[in-house]
C-alpha atoms as a PDB file:
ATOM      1  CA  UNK A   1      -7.001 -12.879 -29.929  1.00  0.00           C
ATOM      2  CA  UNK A   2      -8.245 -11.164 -26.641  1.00  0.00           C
ATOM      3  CA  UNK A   3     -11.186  -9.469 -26.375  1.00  0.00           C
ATOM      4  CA  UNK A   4     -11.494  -5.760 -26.541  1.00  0.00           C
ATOM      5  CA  UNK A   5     -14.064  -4.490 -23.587  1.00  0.00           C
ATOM      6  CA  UNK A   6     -15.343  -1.206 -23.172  1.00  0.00           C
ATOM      7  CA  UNK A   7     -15.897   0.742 -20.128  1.00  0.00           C
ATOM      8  CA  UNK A   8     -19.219   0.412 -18.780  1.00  0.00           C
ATOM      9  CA  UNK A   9     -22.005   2.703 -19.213  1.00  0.00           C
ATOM     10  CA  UNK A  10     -22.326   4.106 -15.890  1.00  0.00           C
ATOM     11  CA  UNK A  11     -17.949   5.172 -15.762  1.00  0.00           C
ATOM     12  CA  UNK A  12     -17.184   8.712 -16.187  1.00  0.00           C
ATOM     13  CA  UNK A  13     -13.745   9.945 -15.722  1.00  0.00           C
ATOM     14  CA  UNK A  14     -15.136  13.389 -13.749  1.00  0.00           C
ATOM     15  CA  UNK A  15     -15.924  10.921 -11.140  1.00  0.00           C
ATOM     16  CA  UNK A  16     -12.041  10.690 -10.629  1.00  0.00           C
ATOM     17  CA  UNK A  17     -11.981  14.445 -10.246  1.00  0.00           C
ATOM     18  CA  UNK A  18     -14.757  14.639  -7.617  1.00  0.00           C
ATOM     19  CA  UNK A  19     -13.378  14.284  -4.033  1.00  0.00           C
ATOM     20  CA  UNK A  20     -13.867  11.202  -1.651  1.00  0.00           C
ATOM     21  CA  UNK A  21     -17.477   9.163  -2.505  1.00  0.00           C
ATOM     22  CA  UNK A  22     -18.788   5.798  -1.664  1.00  0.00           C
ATOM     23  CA  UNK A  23     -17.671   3.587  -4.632  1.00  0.00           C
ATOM     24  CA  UNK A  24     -20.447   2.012  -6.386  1.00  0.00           C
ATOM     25  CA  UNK A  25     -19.873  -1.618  -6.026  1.00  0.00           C
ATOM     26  CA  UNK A  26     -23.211  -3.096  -6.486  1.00  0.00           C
ATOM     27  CA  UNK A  27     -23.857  -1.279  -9.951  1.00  0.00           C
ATOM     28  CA  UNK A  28     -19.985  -1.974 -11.681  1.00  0.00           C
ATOM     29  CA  UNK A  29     -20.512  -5.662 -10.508  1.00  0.00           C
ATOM     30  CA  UNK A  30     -24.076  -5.843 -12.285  1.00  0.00           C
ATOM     31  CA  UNK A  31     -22.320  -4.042 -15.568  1.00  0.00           C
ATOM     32  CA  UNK A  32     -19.429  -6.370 -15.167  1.00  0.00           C
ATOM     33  CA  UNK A  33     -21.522  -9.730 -15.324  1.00  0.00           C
ATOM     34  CA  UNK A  34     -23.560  -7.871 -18.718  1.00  0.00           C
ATOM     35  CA  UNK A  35     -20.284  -7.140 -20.414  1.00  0.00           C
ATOM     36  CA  UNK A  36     -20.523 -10.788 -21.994  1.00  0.00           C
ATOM     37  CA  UNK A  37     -16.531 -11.352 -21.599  1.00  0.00           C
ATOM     38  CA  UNK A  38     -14.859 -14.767 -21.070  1.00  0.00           C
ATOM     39  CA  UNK A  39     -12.879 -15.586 -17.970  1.00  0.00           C
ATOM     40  CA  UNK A  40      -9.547 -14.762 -17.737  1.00  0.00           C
ATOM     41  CA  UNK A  41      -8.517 -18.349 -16.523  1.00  0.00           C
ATOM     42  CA  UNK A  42      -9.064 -19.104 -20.206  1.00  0.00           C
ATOM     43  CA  UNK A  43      -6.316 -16.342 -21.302  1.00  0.00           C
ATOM     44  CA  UNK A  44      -3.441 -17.388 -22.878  1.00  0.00           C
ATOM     45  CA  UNK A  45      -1.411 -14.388 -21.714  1.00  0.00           C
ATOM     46  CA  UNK A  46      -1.652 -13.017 -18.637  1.00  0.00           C
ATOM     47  CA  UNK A  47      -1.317  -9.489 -17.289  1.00  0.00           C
ATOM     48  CA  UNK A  48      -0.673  -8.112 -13.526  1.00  0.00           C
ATOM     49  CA  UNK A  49      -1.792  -4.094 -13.661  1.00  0.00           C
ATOM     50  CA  UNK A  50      -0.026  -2.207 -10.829  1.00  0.00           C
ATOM     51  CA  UNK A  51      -1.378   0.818  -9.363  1.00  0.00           C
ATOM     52  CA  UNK A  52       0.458   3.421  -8.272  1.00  0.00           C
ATOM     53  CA  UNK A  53      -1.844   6.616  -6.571  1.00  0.00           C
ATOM     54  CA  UNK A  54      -4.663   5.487  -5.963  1.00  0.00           C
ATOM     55  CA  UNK A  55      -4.963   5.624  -2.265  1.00  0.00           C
ATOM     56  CA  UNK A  56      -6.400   8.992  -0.782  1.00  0.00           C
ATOM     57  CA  UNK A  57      -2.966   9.244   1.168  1.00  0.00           C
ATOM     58  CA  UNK A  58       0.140   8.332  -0.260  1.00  0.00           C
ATOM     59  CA  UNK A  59       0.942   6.730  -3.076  1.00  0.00           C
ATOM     60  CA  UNK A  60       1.717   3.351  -2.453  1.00  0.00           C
ATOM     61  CA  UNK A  61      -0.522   0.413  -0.766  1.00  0.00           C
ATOM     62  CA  UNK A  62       0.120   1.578   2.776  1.00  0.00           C
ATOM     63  CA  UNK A  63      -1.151  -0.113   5.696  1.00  0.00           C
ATOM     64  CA  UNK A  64      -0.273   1.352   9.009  1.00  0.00           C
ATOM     65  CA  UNK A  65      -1.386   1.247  12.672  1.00  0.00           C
ATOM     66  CA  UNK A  66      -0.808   3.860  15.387  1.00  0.00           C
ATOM     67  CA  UNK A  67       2.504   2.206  16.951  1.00  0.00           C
ATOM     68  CA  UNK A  68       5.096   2.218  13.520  1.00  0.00           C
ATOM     69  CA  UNK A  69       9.403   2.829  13.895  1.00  0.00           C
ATOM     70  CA  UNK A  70       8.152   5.466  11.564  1.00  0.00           C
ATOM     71  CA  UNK A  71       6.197   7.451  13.369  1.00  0.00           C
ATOM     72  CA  UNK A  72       7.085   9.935  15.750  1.00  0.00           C
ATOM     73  CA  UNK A  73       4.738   7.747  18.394  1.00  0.00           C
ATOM     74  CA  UNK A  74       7.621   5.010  18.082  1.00  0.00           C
ATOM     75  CA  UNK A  75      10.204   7.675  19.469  1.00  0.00           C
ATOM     76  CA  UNK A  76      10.794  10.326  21.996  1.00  0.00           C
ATOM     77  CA  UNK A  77      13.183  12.377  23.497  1.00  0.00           C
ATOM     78  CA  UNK A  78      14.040  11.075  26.897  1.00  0.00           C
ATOM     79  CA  UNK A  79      15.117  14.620  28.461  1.00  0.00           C
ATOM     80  CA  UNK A  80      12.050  16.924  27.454  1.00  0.00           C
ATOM     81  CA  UNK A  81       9.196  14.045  26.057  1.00  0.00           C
ATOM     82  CA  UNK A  82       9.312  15.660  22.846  1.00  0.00           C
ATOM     83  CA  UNK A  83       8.456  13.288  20.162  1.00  0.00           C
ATOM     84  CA  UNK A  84       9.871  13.941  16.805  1.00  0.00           C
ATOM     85  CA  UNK A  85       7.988  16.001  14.208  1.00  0.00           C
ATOM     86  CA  UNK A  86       6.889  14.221  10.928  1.00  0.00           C
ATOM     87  CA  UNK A  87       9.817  14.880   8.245  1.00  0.00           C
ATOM     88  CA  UNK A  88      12.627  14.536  11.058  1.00  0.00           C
ATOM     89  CA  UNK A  89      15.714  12.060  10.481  1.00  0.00           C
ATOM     90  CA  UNK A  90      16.402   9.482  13.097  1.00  0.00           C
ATOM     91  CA  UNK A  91      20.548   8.820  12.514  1.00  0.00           C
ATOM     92  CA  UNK A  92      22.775   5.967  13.928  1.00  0.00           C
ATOM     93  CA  UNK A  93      24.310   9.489  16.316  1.00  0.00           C
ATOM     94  CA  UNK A  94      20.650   9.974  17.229  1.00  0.00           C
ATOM     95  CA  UNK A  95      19.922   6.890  18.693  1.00  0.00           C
ATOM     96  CA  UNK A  96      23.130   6.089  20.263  1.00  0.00           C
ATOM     97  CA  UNK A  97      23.700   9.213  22.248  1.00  0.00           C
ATOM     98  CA  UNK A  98      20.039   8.640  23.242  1.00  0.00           C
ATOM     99  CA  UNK A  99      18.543  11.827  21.543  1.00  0.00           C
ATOM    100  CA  UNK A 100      16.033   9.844  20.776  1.00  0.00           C
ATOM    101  CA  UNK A 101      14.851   6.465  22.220  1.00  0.00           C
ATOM    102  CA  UNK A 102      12.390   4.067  21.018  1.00  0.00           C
ATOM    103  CA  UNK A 103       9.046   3.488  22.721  1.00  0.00           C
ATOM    104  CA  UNK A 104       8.620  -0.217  22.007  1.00  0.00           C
ATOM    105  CA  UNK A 105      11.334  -2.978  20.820  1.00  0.00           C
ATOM    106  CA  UNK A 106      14.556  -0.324  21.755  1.00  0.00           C
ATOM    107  CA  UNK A 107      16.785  -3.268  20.853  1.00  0.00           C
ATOM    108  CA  UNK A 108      15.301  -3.967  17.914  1.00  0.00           C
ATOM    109  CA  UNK A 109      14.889  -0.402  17.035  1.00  0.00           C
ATOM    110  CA  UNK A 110      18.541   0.333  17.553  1.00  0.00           C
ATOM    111  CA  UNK A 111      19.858  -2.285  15.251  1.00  0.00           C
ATOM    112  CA  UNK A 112      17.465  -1.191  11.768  1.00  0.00           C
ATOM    113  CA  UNK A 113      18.430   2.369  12.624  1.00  0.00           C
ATOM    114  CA  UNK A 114      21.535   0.772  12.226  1.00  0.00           C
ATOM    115  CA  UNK A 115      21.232  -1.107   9.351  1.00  0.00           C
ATOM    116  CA  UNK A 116      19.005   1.025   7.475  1.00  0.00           C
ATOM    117  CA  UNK A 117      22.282   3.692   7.902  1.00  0.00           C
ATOM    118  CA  UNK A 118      25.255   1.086   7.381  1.00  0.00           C
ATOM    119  CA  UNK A 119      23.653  -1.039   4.326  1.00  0.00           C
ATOM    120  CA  UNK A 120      21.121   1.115   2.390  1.00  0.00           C
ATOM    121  CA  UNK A 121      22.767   4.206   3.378  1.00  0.00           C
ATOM    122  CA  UNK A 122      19.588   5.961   4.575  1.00  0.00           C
ATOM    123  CA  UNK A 123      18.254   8.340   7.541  1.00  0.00           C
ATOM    124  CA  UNK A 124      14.930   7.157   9.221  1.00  0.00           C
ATOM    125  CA  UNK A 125      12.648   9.303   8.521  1.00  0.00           C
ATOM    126  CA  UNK A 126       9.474  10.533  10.650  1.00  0.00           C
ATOM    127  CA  UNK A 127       6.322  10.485   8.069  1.00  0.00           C
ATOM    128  CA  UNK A 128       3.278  11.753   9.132  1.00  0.00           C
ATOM    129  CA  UNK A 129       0.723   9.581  10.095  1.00  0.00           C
ATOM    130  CA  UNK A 130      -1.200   8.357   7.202  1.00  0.00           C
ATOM    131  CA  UNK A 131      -3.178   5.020   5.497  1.00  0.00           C
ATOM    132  CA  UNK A 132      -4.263   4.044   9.281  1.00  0.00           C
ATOM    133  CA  UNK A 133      -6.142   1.131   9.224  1.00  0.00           C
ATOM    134  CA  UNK A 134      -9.854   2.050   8.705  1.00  0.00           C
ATOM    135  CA  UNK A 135      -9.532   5.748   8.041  1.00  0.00           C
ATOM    136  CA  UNK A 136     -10.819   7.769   4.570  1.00  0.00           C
ATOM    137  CA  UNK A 137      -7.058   8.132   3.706  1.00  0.00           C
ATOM    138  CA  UNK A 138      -6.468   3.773   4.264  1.00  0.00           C
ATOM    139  CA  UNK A 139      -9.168   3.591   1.517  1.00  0.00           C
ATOM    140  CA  UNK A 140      -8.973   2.783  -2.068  1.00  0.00           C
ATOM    141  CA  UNK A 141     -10.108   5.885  -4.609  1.00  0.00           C
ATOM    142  CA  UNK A 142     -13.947   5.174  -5.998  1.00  0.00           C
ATOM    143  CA  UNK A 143     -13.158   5.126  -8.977  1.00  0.00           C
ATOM    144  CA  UNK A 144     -10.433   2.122  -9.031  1.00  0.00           C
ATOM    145  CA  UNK A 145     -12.505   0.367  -6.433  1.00  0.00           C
ATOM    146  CA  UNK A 146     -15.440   0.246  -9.302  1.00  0.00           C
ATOM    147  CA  UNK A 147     -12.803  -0.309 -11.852  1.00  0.00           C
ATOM    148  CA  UNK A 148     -11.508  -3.589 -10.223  1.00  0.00           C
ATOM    149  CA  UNK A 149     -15.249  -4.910  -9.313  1.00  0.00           C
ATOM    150  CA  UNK A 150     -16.098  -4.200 -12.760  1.00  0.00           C
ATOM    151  CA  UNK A 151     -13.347  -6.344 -14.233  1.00  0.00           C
ATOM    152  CA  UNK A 152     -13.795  -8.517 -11.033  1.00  0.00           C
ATOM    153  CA  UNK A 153     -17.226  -9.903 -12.618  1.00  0.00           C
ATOM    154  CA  UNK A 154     -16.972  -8.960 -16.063  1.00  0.00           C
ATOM    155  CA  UNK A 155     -13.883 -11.499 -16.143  1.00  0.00           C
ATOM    156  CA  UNK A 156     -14.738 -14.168 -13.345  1.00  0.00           C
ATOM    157  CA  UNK A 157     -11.599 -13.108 -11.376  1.00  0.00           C
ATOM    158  CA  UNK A 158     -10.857 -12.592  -7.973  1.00  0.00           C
ATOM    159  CA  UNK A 159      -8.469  -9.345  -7.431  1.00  0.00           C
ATOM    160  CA  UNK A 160      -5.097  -9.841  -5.770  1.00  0.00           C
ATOM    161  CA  UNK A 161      -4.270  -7.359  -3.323  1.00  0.00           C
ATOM    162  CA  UNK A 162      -0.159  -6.463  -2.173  1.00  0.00           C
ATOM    163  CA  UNK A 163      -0.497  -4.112   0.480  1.00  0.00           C
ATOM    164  CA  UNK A 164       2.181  -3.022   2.618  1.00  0.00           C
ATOM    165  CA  UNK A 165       3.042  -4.845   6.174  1.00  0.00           C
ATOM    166  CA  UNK A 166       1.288  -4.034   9.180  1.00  0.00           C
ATOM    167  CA  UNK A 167       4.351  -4.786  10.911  1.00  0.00           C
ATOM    168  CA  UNK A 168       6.849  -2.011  12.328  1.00  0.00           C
ATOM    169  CA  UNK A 169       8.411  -1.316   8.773  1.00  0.00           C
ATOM    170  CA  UNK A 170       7.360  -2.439   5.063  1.00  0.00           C
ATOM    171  CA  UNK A 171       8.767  -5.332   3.946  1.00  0.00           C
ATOM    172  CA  UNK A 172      10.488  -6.394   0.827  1.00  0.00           C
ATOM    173  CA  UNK A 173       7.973  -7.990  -1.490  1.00  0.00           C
ATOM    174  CA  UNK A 174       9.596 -11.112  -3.278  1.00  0.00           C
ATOM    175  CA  UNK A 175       9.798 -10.566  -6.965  1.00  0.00           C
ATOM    176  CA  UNK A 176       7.545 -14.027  -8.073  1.00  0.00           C
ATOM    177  CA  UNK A 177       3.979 -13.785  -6.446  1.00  0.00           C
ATOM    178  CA  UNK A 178       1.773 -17.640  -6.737  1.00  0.00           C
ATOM    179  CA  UNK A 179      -1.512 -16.516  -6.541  1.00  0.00           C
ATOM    180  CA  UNK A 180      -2.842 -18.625  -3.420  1.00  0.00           C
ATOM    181  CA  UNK A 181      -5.427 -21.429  -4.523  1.00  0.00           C
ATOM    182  CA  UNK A 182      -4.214 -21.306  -8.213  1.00  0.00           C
ATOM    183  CA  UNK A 183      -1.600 -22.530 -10.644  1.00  0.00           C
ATOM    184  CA  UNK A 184      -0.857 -18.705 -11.654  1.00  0.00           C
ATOM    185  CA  UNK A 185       2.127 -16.733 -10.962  1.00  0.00           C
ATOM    186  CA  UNK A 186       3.170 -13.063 -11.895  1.00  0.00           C
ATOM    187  CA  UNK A 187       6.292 -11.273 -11.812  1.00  0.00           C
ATOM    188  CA  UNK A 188       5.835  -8.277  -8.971  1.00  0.00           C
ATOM    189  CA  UNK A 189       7.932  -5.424 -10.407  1.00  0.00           C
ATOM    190  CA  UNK A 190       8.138  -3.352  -7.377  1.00  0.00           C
ATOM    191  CA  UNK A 191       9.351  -3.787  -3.810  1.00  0.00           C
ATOM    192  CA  UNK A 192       8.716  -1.938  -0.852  1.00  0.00           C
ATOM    193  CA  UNK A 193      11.914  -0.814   1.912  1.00  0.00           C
ATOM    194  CA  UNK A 194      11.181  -0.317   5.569  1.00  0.00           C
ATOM    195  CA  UNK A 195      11.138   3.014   6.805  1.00  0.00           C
ATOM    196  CA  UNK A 196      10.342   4.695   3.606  1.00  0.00           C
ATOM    197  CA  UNK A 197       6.769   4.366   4.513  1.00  0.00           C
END
């Protein structure tokens, strides 16, 4: 039979409620290694939580640079230098009468517009920048950050972390993670689609 933990001393929920702080690391590892658990290598069942929300941006374990197909820096408007506003649709029509052209990679930029219209029958879509690398809005909330170094040390586990591509567009995730450096595997029950940010 598992064992039941409870949540450490120091946790209260309000903290979810307060706004952007500096997780407390040090103190949820410390409570972690007190809360007298076994490791989880020694479980018989094994269980994969995924988080959805818990990024101060966007839902979903963005990672993005300055330079993405999704971003209105990856296009422009080779008449007037516009660049496209975030929520505007790049189409097939769009590219190919040159409304807009890509910055960087126009070959390869042409052909997902492409395919992202003719096989998943979707619009690029401009997002607004968000999750850059090393801003506030790239970080994990406080409150999950403790949560996972909590059960980190309290269960002699290293986290596994699935963030999105820092390439142009996401990538599809395979379905079957192996955990690098172990014998476990875990079914991943979510994918992420380029250009949906």
């Amino acid at each position: 039979m598992a064992q039941q933990a409870t949540a450490p001393a120091l946790f209260d929920v309000q903290d979810a409620f307060k706004g952007a702080y500096a997780p407390r690391i040090q103190a949820f590892i410390e409570a972690g290694q007190q809360a007298g658990l076994t490791a989880s290598e020694n479980d018989s069942e094994k269980i994969a939580v995924i988080l959805v929300d818990y990024q101060h941006d966007f839902v979903d374990p963005d990672t993005h640079l300055p330079f993405q197909i999704f971003y209105s820096s990856w296009w422009e408007n080779p008449q007037t230098g516009e660049r496209p506003q975030p929520f505007t649709p790049i189409t097939l029509d769009d590219v190919t009468s040159k409304r807009w052209v890509p910055a960087l990679q126009p070959d390869w930029s042409v052909q997902y517009v492409h395919q992202l219209q003719e096989q998943a029958k979707k619009e690029l879509m401009i997002w607004p920048y968000h999750t850059m690398e090393g801003t506030l809005g790239h970080m994990l909330v406080a409150p999950i950050s403790e949560a996972i170094a909590w059960h980190s040390a309290a269960r002699h586990t290293q986290p596994t972390y699935i963030v999105n591509s820092l390439a142009q567009c996401g990538q599809a995730y395979p379905t079957n993670l192996h955990r690098q450096g172990t014998n476990r595997s875990y079914r991943v029950l979510w994918h992420f689609w380029c250009g949906s940010a």
